[in-house]
C-alpha atoms as a PDB file:
ATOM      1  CA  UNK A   1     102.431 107.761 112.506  1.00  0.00           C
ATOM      2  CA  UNK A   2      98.864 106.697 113.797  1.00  0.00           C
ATOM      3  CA  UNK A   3      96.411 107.357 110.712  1.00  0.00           C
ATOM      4  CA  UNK A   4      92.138 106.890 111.021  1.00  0.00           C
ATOM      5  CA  UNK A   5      89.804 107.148 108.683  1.00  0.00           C
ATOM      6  CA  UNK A   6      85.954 105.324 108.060  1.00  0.00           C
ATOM      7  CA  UNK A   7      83.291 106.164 106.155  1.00  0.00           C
ATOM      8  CA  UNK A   8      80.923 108.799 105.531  1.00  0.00           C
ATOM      9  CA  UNK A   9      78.112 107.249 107.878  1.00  0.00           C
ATOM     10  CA  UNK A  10      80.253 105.978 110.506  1.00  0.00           C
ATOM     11  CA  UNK A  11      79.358 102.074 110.442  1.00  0.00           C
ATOM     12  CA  UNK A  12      83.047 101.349 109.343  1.00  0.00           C
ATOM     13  CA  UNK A  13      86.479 102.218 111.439  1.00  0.00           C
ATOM     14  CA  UNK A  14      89.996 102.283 109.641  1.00  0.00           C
ATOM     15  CA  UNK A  15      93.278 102.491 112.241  1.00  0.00           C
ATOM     16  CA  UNK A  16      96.373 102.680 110.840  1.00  0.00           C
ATOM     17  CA  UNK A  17      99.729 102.459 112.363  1.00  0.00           C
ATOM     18  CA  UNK A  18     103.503 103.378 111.111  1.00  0.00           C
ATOM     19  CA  UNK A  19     103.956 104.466 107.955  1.00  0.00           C
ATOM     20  CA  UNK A  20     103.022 103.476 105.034  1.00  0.00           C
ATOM     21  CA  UNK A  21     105.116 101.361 102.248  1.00  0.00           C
ATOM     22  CA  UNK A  22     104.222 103.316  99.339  1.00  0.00           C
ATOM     23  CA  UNK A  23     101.694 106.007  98.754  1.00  0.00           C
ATOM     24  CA  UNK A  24     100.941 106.840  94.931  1.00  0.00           C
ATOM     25  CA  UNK A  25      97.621 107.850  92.437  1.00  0.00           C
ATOM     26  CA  UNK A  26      96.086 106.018  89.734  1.00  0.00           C
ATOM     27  CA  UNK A  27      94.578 106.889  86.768  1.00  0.00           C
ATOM     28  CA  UNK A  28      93.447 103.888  85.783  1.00  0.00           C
ATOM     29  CA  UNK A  29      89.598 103.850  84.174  1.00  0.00           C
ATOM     30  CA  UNK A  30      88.625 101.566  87.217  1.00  0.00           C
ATOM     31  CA  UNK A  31      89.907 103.732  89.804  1.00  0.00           C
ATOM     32  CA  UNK A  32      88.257 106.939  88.067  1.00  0.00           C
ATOM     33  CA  UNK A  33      84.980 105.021  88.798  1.00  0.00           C
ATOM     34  CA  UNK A  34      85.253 103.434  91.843  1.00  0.00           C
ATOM     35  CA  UNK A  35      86.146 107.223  93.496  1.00  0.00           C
ATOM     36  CA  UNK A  36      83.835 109.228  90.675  1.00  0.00           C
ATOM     37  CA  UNK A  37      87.004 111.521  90.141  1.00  0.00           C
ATOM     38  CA  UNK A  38      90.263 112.063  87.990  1.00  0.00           C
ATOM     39  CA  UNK A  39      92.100 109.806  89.708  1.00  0.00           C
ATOM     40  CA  UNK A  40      92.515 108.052  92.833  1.00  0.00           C
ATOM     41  CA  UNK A  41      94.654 108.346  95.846  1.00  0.00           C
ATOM     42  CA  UNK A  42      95.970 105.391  98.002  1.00  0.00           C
ATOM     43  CA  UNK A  43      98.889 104.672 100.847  1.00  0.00           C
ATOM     44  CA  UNK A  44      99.707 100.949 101.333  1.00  0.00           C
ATOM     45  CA  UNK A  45     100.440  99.849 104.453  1.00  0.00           C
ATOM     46  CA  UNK A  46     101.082  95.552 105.883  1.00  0.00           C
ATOM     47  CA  UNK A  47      97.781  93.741 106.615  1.00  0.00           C
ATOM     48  CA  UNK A  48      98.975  93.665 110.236  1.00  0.00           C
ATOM     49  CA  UNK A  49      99.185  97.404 111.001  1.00  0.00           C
ATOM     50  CA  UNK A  50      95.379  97.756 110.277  1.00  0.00           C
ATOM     51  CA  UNK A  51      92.218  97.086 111.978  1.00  0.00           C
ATOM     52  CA  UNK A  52      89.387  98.048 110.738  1.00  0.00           C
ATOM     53  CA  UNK A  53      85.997  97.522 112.183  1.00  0.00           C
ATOM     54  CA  UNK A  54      82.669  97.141 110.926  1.00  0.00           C
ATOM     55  CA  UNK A  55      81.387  95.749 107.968  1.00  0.00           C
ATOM     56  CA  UNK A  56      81.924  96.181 104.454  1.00  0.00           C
ATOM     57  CA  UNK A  57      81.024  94.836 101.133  1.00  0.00           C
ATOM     58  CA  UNK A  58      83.298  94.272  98.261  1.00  0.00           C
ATOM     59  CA  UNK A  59      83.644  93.959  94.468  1.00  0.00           C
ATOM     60  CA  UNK A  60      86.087  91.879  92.936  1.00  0.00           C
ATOM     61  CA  UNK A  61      88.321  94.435  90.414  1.00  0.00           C
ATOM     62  CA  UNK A  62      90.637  93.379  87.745  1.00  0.00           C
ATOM     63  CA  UNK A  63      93.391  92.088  90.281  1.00  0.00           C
ATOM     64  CA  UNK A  64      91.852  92.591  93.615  1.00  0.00           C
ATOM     65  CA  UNK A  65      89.015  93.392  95.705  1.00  0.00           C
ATOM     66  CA  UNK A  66      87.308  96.583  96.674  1.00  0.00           C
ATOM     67  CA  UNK A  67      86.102  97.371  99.985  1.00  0.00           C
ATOM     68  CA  UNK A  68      83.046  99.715 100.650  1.00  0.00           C
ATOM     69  CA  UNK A  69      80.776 100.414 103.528  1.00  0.00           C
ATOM     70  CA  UNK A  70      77.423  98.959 102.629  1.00  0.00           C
ATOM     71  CA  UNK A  71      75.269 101.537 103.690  1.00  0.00           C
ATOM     72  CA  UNK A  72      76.798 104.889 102.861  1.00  0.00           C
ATOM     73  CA  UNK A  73      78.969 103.231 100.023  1.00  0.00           C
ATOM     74  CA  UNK A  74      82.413 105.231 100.818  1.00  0.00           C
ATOM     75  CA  UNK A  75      85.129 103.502  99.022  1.00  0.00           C
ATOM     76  CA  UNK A  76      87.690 102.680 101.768  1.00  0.00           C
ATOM     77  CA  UNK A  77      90.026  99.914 101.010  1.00  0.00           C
ATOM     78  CA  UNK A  78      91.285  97.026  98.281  1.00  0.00           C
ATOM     79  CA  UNK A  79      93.714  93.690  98.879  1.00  0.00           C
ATOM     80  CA  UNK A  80      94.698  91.077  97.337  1.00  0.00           C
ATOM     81  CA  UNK A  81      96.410  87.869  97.643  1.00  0.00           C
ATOM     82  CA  UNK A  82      99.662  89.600  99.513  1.00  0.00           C
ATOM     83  CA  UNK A  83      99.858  90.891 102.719  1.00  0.00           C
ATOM     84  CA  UNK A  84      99.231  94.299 101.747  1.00  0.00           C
ATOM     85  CA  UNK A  85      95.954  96.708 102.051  1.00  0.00           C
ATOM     86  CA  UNK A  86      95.358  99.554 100.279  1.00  0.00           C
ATOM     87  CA  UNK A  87      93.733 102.018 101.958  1.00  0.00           C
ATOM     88  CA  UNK A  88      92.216 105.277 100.040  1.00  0.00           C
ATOM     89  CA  UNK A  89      93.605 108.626 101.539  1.00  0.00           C
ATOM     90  CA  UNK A  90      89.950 110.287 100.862  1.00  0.00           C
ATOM     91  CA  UNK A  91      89.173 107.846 103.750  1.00  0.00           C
ATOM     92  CA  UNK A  92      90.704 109.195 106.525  1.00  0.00           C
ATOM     93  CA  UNK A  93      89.956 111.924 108.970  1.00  0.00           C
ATOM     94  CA  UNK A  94      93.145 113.786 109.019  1.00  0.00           C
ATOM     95  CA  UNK A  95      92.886 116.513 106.190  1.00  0.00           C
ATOM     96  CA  UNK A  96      95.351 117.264 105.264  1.00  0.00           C
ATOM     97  CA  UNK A  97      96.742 113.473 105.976  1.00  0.00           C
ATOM     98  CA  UNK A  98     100.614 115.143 105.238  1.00  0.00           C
ATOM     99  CA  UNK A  99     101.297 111.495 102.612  1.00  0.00           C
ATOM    100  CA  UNK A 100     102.587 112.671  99.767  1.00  0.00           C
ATOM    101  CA  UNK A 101     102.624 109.968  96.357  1.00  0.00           C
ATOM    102  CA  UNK A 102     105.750 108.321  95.202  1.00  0.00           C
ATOM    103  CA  UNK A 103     104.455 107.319  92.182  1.00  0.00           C
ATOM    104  CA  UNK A 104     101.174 107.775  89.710  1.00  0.00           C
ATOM    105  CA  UNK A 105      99.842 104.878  87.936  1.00  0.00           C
ATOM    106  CA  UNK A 106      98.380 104.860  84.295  1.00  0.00           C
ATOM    107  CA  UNK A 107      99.628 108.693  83.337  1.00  0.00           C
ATOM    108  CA  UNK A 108      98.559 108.034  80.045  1.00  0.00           C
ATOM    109  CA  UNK A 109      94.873 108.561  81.016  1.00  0.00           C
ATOM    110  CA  UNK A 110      95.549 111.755  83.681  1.00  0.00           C
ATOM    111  CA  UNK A 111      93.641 114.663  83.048  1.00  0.00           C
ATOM    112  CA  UNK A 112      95.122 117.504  80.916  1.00  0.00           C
ATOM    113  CA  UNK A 113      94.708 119.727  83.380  1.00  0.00           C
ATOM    114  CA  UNK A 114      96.626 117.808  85.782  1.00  0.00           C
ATOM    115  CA  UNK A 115     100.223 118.319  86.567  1.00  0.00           C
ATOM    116  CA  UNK A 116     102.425 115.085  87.646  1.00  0.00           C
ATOM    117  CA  UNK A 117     103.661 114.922  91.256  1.00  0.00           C
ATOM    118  CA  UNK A 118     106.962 116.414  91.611  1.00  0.00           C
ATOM    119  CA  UNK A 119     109.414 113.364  92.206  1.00  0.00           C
ATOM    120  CA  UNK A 120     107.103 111.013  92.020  1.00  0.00           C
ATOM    121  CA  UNK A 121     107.905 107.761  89.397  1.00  0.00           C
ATOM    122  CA  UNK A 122     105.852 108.050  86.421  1.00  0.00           C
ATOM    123  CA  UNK A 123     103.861 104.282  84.879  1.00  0.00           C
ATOM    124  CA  UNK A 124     101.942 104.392  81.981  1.00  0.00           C
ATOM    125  CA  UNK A 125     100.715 100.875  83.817  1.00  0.00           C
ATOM    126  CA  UNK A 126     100.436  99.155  87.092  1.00  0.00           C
ATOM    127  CA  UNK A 127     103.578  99.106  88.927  1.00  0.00           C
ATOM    128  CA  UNK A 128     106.015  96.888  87.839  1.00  0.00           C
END
């Protein structure tokens, strides 16, 4: 699988290659602010199958740190202290991107109106 995705102006590049290690949403009040909507959905790939290009800024969230393009402000990515990035589906340019979640995060706070993902693990929490 060969995913891209940047932001809305263009200044930043994501590539992507293989799969992913886990895809999921979260619920989570940071999340719901950081993407202005119900919930936010991610795909986590190794540090090593992405490149991105082009510069972004980044906010420091309660266990990692959020990526954005400083002009246009798309959210695009977060990482931490692993090897792991976690890159924001509403980044990329495939639509549909065909990555469905394994699991939702913090279902406690999801929408009424919101059904949970068929098969997917359910965490009132992060992931344990």
């Amino acid at each position: 699988m060969q995913l891209e995705g940047g932001c809305n102006c263009g200044a930043v590049r994501i590539q992507l290659a293989g799969e992913p290690i886990r895809t999921g949403l979260c619920h989570c009040l940071t999340c719901r602010k950081e993407t202005g909507s119900a919930f936010m959905a991610y795909a986590v790939w190794d540090q090593a199958a992405v490149t991105v290009s082009g510069e972004t800024r980044s906010w420091t969230g309660s266990t990692d740190r959020r990526h954005f393009c400083g002009i246009c402000g798309s959210a695009l990515f977060a990482t931490d202290d692993s090897t792991e990035i976690e890159v924001r589906i509403g980044s990329l340019d495939q639509v549909p991107t065909g990555l469905t979640p394994d699991h939702e995060l913090w279902v406690h706070r999801r929408e009424h109106w919101q059904t949970p993902v068929a098969e997917a693990r359910q965490h009132a929490g992060n992931r344990p």
